[in-house]
Protein backbone atom coordinates (compact mmCIF):
# COMPACT_ATOMS: atom_id res chain seq x y z
CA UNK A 1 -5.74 1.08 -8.21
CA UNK A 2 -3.30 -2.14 -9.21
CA UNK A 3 -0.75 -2.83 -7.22
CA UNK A 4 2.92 -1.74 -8.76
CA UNK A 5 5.22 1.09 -9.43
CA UNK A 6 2.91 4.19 -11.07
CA UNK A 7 5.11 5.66 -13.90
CA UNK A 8 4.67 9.41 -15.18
CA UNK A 9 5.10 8.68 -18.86
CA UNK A 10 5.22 11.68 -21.97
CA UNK A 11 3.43 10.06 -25.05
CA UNK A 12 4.27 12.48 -28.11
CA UNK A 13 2.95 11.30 -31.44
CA UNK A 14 1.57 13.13 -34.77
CA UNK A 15 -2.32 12.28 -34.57
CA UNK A 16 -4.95 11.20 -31.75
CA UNK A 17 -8.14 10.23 -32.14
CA UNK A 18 -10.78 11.57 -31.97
CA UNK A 19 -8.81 14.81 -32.43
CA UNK A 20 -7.22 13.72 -36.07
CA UNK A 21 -6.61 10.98 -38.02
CA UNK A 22 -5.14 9.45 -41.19
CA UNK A 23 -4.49 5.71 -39.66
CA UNK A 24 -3.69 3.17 -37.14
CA UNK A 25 -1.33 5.30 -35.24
CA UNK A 26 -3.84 7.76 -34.37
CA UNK A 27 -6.03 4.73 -32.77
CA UNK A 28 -3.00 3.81 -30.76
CA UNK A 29 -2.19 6.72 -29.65
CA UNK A 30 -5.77 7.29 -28.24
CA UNK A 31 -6.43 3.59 -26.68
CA UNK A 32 -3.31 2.87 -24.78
CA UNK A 33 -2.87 6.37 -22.91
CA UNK A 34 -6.16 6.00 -22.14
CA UNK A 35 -5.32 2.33 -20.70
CA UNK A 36 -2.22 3.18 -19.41
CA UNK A 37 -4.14 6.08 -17.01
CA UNK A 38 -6.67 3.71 -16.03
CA UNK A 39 -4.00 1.36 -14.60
CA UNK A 40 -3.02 4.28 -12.33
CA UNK A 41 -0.01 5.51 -14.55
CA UNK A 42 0.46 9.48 -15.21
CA UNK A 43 -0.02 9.98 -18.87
CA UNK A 44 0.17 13.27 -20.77
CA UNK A 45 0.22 13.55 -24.75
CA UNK A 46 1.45 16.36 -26.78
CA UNK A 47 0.32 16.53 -30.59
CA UNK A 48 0.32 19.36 -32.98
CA UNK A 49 -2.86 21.57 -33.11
CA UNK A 50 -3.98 21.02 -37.26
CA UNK A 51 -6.46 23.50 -39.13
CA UNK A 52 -8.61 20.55 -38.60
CA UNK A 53 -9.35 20.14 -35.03
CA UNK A 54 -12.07 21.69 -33.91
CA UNK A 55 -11.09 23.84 -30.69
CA UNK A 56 -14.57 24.92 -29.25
CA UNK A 57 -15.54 20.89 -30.01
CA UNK A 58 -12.66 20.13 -27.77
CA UNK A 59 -12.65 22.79 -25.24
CA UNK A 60 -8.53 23.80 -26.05
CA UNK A 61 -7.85 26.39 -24.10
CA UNK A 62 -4.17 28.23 -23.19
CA UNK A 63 -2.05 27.84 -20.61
CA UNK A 64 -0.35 30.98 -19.67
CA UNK A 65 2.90 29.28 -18.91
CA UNK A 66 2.78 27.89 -22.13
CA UNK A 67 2.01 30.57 -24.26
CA UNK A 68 4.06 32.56 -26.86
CA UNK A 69 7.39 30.54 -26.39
CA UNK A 70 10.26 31.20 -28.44
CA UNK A 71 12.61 28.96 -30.95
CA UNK A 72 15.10 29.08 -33.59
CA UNK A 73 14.23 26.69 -36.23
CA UNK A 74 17.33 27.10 -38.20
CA UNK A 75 17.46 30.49 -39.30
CA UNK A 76 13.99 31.46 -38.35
CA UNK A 77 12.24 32.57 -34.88
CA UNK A 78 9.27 30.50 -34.50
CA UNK A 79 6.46 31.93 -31.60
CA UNK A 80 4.28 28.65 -30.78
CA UNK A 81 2.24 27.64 -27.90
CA UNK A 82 1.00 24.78 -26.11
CA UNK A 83 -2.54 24.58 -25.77
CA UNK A 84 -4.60 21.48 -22.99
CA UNK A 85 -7.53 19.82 -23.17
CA UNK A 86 -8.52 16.84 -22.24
CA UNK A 87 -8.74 13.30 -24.27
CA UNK A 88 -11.81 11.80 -22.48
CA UNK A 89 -12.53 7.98 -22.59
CA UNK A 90 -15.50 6.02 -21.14
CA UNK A 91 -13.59 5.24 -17.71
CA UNK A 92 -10.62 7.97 -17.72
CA UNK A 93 -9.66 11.33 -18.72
CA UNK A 94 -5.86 12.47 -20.14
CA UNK A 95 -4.48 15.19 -20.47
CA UNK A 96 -3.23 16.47 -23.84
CA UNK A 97 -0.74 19.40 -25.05
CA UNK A 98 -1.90 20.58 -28.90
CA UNK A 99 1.32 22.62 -30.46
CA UNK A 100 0.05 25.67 -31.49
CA UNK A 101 1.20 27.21 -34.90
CA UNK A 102 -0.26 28.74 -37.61
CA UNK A 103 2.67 28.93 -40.12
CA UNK A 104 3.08 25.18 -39.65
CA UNK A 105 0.06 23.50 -38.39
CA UNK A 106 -3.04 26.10 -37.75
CA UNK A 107 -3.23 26.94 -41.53
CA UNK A 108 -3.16 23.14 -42.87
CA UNK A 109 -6.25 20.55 -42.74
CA UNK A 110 -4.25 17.77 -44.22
CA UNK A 111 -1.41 16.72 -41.80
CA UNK A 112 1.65 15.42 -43.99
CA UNK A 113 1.04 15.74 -47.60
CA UNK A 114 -0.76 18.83 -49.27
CA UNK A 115 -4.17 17.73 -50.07
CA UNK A 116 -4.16 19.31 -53.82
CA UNK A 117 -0.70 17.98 -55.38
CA UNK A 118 -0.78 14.58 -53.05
CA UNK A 119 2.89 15.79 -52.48
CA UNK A 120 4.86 16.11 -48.60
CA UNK A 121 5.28 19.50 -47.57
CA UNK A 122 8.50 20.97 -48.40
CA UNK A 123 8.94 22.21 -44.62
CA UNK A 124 7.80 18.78 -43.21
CA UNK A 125 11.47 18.53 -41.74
CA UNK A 126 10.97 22.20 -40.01
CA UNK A 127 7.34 21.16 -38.97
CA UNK A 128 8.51 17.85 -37.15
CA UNK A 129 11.59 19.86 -35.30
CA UNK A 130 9.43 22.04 -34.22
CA UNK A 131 7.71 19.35 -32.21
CA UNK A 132 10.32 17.69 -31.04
CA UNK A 133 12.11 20.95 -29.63
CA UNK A 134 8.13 21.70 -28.19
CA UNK A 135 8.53 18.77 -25.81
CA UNK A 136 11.60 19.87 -24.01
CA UNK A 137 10.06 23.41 -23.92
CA UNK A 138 6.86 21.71 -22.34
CA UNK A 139 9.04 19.75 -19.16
CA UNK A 140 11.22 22.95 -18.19
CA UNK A 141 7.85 25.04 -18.43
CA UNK A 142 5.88 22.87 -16.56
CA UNK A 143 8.39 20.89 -14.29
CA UNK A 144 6.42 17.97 -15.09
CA UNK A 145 9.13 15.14 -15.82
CA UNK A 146 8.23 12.30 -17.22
CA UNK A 147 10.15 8.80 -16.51
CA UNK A 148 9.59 7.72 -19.80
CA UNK A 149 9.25 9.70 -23.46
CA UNK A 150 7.37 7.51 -25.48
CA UNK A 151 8.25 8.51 -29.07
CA UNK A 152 5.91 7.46 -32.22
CA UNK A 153 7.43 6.95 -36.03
CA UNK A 154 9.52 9.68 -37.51
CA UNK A 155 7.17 12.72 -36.91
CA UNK A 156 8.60 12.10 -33.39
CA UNK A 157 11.98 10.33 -33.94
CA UNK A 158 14.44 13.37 -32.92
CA UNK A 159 13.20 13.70 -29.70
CA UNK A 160 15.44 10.81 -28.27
CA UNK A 161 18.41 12.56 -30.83
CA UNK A 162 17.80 15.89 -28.73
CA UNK A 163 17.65 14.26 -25.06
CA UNK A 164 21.14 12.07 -25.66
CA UNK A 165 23.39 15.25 -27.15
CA UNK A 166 22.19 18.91 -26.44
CA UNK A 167 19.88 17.89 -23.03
CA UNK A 168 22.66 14.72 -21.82
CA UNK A 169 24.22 17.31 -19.38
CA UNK A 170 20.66 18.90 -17.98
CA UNK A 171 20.03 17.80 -14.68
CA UNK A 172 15.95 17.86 -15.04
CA UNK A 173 16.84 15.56 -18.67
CA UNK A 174 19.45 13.19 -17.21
CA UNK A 175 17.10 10.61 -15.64
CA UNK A 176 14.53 10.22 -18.85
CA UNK A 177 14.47 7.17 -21.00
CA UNK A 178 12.89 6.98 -24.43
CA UNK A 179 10.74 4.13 -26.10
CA UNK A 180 10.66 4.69 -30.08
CA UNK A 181 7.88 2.90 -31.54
CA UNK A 182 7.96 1.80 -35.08
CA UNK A 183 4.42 1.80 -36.34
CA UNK A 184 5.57 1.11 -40.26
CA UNK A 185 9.22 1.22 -41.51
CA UNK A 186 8.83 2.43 -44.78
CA UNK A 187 7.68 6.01 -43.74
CA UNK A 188 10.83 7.23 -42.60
CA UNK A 189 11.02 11.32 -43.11
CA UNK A 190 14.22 11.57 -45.30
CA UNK A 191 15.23 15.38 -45.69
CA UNK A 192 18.36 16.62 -47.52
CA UNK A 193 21.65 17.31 -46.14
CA UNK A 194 20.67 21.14 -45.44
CA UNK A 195 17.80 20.03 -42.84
CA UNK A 196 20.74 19.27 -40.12
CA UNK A 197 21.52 22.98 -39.52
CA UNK A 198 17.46 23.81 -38.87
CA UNK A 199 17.72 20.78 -36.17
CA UNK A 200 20.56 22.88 -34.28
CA UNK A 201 21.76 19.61 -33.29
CA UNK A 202 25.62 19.17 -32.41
CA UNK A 203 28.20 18.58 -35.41
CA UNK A 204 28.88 15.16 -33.87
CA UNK A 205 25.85 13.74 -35.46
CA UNK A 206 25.62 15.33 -38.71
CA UNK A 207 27.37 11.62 -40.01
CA UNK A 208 26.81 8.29 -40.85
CA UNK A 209 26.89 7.20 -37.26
CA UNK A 210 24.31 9.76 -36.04
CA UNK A 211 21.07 10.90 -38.23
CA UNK A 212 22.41 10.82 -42.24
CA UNK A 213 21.77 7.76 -44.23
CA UNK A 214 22.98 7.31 -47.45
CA UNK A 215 23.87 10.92 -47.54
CA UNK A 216 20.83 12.22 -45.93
CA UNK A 217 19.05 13.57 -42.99
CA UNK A 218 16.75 10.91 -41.92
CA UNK A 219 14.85 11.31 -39.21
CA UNK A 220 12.94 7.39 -38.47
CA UNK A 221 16.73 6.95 -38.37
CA UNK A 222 17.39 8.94 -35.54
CA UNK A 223 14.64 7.38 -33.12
CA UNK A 224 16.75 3.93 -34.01
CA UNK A 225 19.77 5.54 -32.96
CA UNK A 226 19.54 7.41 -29.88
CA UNK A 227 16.11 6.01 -28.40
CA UNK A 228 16.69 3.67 -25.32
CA UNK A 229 14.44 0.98 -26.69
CA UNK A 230 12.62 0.55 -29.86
CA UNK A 231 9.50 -1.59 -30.33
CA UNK A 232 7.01 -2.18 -33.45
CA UNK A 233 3.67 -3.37 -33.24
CA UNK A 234 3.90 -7.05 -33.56
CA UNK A 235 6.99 -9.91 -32.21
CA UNK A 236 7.14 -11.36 -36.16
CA UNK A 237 7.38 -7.72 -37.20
CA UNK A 238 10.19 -6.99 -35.04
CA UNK A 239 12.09 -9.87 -36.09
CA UNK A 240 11.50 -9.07 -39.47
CA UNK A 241 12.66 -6.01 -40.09
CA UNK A 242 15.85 -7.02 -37.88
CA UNK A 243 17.09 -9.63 -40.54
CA UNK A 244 17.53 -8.64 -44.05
CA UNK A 245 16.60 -6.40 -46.58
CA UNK A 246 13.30 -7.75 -47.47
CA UNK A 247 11.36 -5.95 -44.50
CA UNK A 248 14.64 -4.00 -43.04
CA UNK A 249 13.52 -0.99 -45.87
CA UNK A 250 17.80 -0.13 -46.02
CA UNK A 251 18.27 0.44 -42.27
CA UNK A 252 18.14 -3.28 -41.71
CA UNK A 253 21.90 -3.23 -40.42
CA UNK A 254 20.86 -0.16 -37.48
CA UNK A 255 18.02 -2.50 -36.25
CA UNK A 256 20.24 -5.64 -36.35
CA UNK A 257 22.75 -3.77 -34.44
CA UNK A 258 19.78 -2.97 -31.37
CA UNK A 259 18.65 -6.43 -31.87
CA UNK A 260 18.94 -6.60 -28.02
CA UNK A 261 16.75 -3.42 -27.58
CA UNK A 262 13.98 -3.92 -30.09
CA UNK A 263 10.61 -5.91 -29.15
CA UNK A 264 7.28 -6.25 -30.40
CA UNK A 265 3.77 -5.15 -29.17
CA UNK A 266 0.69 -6.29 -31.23
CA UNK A 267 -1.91 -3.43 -31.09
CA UNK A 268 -5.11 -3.99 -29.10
CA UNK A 269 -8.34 -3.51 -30.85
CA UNK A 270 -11.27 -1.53 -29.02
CA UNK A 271 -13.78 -3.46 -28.30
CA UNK A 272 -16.14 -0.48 -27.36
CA UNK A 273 -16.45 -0.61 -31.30
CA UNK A 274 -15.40 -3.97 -32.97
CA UNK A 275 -17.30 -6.25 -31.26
CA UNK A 276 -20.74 -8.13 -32.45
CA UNK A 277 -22.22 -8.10 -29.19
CA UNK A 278 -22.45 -4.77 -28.95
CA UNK A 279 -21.75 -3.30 -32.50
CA UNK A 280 -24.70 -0.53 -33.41
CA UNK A 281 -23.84 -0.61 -37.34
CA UNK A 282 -24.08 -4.18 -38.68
CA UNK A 283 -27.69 -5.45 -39.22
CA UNK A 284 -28.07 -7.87 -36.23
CA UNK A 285 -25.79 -8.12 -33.25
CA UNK A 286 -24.80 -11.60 -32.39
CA UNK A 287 -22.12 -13.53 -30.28
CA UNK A 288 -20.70 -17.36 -30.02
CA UNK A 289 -23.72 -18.42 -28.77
CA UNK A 290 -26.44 -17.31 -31.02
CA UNK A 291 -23.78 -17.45 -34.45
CA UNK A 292 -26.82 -18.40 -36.46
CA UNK A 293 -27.73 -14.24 -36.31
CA UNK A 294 -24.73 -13.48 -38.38
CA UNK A 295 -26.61 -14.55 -41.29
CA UNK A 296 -28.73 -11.46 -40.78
CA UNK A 297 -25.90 -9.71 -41.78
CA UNK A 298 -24.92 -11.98 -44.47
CA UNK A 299 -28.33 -10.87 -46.03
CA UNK A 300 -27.78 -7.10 -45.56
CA UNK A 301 -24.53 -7.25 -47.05
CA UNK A 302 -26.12 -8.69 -49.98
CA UNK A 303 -28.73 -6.30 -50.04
CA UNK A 304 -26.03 -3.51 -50.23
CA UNK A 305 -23.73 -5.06 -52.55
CA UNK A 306 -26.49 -5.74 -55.18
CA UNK A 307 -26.22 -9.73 -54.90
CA UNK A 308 -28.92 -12.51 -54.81
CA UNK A 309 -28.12 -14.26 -51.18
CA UNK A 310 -27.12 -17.56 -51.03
CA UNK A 311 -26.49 -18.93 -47.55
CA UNK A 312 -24.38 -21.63 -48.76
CA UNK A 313 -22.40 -19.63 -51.54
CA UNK A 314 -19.21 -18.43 -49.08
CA UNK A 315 -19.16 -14.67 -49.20
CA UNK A 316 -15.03 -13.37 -49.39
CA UNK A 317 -15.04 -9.64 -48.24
CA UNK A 318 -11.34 -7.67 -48.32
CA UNK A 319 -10.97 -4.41 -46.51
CA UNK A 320 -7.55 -2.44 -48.00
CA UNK A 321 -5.75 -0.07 -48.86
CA UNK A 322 -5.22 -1.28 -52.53
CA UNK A 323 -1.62 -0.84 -52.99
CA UNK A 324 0.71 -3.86 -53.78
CA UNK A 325 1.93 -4.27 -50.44
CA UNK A 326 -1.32 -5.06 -49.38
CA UNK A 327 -1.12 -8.25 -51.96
CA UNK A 328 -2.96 -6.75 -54.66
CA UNK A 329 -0.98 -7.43 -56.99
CA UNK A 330 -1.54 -11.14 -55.92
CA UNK A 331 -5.39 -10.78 -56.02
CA UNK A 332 -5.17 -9.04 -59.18
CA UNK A 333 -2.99 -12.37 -60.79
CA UNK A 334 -5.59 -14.70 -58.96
CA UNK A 335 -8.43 -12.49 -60.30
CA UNK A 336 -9.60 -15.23 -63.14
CA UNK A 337 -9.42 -18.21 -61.14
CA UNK A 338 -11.69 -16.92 -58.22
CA UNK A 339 -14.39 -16.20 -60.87
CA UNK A 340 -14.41 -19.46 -61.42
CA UNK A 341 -15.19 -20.50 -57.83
CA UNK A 342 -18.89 -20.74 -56.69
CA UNK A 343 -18.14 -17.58 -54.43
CA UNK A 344 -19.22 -13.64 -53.90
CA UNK A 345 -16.78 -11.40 -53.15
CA UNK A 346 -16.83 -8.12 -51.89
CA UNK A 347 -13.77 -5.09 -51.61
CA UNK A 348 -14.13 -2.01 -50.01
CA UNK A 349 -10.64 0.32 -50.05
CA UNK A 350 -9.12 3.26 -51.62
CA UNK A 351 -5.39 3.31 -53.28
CA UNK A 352 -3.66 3.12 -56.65
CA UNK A 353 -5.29 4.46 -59.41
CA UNK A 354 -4.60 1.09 -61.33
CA UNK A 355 -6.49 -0.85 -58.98
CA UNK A 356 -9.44 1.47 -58.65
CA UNK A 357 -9.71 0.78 -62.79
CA UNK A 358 -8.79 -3.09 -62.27
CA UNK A 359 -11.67 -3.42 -59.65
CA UNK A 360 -14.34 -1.31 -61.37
CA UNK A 361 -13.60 -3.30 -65.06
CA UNK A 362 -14.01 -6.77 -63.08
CA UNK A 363 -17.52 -5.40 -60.63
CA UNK A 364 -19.06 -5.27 -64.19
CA UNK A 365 -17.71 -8.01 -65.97
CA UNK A 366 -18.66 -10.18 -62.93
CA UNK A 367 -21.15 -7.91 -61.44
CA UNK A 368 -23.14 -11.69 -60.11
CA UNK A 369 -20.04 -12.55 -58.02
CA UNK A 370 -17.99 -9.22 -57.55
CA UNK A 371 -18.30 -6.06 -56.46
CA UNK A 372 -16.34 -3.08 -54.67
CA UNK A 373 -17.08 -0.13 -53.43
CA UNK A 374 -13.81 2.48 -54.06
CA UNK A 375 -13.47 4.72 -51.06
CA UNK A 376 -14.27 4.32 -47.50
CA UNK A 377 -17.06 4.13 -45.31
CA UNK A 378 -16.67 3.34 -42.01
CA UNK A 379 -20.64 1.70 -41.51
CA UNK A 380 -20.31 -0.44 -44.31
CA UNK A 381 -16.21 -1.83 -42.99
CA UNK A 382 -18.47 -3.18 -40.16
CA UNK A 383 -21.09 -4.72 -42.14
CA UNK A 384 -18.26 -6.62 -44.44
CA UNK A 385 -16.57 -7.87 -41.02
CA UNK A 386 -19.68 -9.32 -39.68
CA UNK A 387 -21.77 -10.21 -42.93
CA UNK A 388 -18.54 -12.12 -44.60
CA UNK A 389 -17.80 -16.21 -43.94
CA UNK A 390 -14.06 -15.13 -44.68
CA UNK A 391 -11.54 -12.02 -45.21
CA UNK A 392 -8.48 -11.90 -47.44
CA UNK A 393 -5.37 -10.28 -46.22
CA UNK A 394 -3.06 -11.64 -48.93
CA UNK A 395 -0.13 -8.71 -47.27
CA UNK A 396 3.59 -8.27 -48.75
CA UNK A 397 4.47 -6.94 -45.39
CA UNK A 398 2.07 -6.16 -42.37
CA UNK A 399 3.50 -4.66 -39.33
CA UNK A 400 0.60 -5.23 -37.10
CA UNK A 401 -3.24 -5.11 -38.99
CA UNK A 402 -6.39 -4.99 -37.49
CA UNK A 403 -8.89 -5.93 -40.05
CA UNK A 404 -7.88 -9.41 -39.35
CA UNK A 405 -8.36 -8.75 -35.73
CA UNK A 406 -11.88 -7.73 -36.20
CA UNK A 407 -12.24 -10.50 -38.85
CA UNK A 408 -11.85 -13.11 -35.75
CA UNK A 409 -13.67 -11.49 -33.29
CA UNK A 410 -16.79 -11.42 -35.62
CA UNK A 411 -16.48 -15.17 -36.51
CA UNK A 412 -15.32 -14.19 -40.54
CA UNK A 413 -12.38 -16.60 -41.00
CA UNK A 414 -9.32 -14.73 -42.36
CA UNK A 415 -7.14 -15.94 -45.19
CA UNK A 416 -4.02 -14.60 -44.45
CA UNK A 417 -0.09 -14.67 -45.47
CA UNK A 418 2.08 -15.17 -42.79
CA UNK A 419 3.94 -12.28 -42.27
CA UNK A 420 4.37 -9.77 -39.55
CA UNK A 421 1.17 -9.06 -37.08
CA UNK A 422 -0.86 -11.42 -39.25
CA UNK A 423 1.75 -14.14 -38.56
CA UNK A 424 1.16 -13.49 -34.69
CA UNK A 425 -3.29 -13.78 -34.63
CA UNK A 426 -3.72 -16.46 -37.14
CA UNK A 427 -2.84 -19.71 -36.77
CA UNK A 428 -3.52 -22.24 -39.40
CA UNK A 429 -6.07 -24.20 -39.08
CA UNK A 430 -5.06 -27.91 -38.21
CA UNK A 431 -7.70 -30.72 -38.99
CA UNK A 432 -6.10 -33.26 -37.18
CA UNK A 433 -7.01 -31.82 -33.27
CA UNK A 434 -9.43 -28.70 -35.00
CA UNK A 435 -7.06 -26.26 -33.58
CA UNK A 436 -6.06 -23.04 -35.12
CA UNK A 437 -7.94 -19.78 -36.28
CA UNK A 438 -8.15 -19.29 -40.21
CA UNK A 439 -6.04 -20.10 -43.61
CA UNK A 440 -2.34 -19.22 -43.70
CA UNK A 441 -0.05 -19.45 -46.90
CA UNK A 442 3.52 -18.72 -46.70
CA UNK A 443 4.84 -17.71 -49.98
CA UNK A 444 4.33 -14.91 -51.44
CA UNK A 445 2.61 -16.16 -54.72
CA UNK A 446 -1.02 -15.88 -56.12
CA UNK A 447 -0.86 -19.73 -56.85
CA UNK A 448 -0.26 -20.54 -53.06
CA UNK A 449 -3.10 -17.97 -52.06
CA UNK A 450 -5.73 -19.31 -54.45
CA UNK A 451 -4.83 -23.74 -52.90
CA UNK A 452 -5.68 -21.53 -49.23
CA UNK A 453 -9.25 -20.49 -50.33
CA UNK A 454 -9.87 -23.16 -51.98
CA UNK A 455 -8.87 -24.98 -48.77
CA UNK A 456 -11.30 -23.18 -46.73
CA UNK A 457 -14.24 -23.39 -49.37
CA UNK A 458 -13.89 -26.65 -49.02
CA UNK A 459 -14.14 -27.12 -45.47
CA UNK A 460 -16.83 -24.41 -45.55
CA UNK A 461 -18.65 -26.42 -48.43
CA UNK A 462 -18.60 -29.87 -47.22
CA UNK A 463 -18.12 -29.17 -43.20
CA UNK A 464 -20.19 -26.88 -41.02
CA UNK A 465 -19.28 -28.41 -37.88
CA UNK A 466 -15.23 -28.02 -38.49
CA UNK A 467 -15.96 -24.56 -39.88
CA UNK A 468 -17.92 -23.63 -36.90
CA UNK A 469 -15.14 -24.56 -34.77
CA UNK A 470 -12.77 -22.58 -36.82
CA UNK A 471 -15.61 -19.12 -36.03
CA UNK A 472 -15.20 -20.07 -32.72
CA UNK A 473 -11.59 -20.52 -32.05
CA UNK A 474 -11.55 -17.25 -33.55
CA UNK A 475 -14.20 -15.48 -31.40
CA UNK A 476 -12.73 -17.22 -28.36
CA UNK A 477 -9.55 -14.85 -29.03
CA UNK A 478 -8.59 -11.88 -26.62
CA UNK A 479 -6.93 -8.80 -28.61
CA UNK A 480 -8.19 -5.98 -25.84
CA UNK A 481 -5.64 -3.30 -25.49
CA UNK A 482 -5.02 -4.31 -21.39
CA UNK A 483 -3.07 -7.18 -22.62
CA UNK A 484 -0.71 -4.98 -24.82
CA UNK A 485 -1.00 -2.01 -22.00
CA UNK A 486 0.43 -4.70 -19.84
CA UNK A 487 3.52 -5.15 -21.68
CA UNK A 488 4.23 -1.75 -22.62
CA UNK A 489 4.35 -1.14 -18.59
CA UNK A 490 6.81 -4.09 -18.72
CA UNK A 491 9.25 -1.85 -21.06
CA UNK A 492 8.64 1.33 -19.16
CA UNK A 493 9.65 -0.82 -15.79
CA UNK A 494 12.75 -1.88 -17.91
CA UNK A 495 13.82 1.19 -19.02
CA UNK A 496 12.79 3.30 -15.51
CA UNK A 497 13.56 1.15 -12.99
């Protein structure tokens, strides 16, 4: 075990994987407990217990301590329980507390939204007290106390709300610190007015100063307010959304005030599963040294997107949610002019209805040089990252990404715009001492992205050498979750010690 102070640290957060997922934060929430417990730390992780996880699968199992515990949620008495089981990792094992429900959790698949009208659930705000009020339960029951509650987006966000009023004056809460992680500011959990009484919180922060914005109960709000520190998942993105109202999504003025308190953490990526070494689902493994195997999966990719292959014609793959935030709208404006380019490119991603028609009009219009497949399939994201020469990540905003991640570790140059984690991985390429890692444009404008790819076509085109050392620089890069574990236990020390 490392040298250092071992901290016991309380990781709550809305969905673990392999348990549940519907993005990023469940992939986080997985990797760097698991990390953080392989470093020697005490980790435990409570999350609530969905229709969809599969208990036998997972061996859940009550604790008697745990079981049957009372709350008021407003005006109602809610029984719930807290269920363990373990989240087990190739070198390490963590524990993990699943809420236990039925009203709330137990009788719903889909975690936020209900899966028929795409719509929140109306007692979202009941369901996310519930959990918040669960973690307290969990310490007194237990008398496990953590030195650190680390607290993930709003599903978690009145935890640290809870510990600084009604728990300030309880001697086994007084020593606890909270870290409030930000995984993506514009999901925020904004309730009406009437949601304060269900919290039971005290009449000091029913205002402006405590958890209402603009008039109403907002819960992201409340993790800004009352956490000890607050990070996101990248340095740009931090500084971003701390200085104006382009990425501050209206509580810009609350994060300038913790200026001081709030840092950024780029995500790690796992490398049990995005690596080309040792990847099982792209057509041939390969690594820096034996690049000339990625054209295996060049070929495949071909194969399964219905195009002759052409080794020299530069395959552009995208991987997306297609919503305009994502730079759609930018692809969709630069749409005509990369037909025109002596390109294929490929899109795999699910979103806006608009797009799904845009996409499907232009795959047969241009079916020799585009084509997309609407939906997702996890096989075929890994033959795109290691079969394309480049990936487009045109992004309005981008708190951390990983496709672009992946993108460098498999030697596909990204194309990126510089904004929040994709500012922090790729750095412009720089002819003049062949530094830098792929194509970066700045402004936010579908003339600027379209000069970048032609840039790198170009280079591509007319110099394999330079664009080898651009696949390289890339693949030389280092985005395991032990460096961001590393600086997590940084904050924890910080905030503990």
């Amino acid at each position: 075990m490392p040298p250092g102070k071992k901290y016991k640290i309380l990781f709550v957060t809305s969905e673990v994987y392999p348990f549940i997922k519907t993005g990023g934060l469940a992939d986080v929430s997985s990797a760097l407990p698991q990390k953080l417990q392989e470093m020697g730390h005490l980790v435990r992780i409570v999350v609530p217990k969905y229709g969809a996880i599969d208990e036998r699968k997972f061996k859940i199992h009550e604790v008697v301590r745990l079981k049957d515990l009372k709350l008021n949620v407003g005006e109602k008495e809610v029984i719930f329980s807290l269920r363990s089981s373990f989240l087990i990792g190739p070198k390490t094992r963590v524990q993990i507390y699943f809420l236990d429900n039925q009203e709330y959790f137990g009788s719903r698949h889909s975690l936020y939204n209900n899966p028929l009208t795409g719509e929140e659930y109306p007692d979202n705000d009941e369901r996310f007290i519930l959990l918040a009020r669960s973690v307290f339960e969990l310490v007194q029951k237990l008398g496990w106390v953590p030195d650190v509650i680390h607290c993930n987006d709003w599903q978690c966000a009145l935890v640290p709300a809870y510990l600084k009023t009604m728990y300030k004056n309880d001697p086994v809460f007084k020593n606890i610190k909270t870290l409030f992680t930000v995984h993506n500011l514009g999901f925020q959990g904004i309730f009406p007015k009437t949601t304060f009484a269900k919290t039971e919180l005290p009449k000091e922060v029913n205002s402006e100063k405590g958890i209402l914005h603009k008039g109403n109960v907002n819960y992201l709000k409340a993790g800004l307010v009352y956490s000890d520190m607050i990070n996101t998942v990248s340095e740009a993105y931090a500084k971003e959304i701390a200085s104006g109202k382009e990425f501050g999504a209206g509580l810009e003025d609350i994060l300038s005030k913790r200026k001081k308190d709030l840092f950024g953490v780029i995500n790690g990526i796992d490398e049990t599963i995005w690596h080309p070494e040792i990847d099982n689902k792209i057509a041939k493994r390969y690594s820096a040294k034996n690049l000339d195997d990625k054209i295996e999966n060049k070929k495949a990719l071909a194969d399964n997107f219905n195009f002759t292959f052409k080794k020299e014609v530069p395959v552009l793959g995208m991987i997306s949610r297609l919503y305009d935030n994502k730079g759609m709208d930018l692809l969709e404006k630069a749409f005509p002019d990369l037909m025109k380019m002596d390109i294929q490119l490929v899109l795999l991603g699910t979103g806006d209805k608009k797009y799904h028609k845009f996409f499907t009009t232009m795959a047969s219009k241009y079916h020799d040089k585009f084509s997309c497949y609407i939906g997702f399939d996890d096989e075929l994201a890994h033959l795109v990252e290691a079969g394309c020469d480049m990936f487009l990540m045109p992004s309005k905003f981008e708190p951390c990404g990983l496709n672009q991640m992946y993108s460098l570790v498999y030697g596909t140059v990204p194309i990126v715009r510089k904004t929040g984690g994709l500012a922090d991985t790729v750095q412009k390429f720089n002819p003049k001492n062949n530094t830098g890692n792929g194509f970066v444009f700045e402004k936010y404008s579908a003339k600027d992205f379209i000069s970048e790819i032609k840039a790198a076509i170009k280079i591509f085109s007319t110099a394999p050498a330079v664009w080898k050392t651009i696949m390289l620089n890339g693949m030389a890069s280092d985005f395991s979750w032990m460096n961001s574990t590393k600086k997590y236990v940084d904050y924890y020390k910080k905030l503990a010690d």
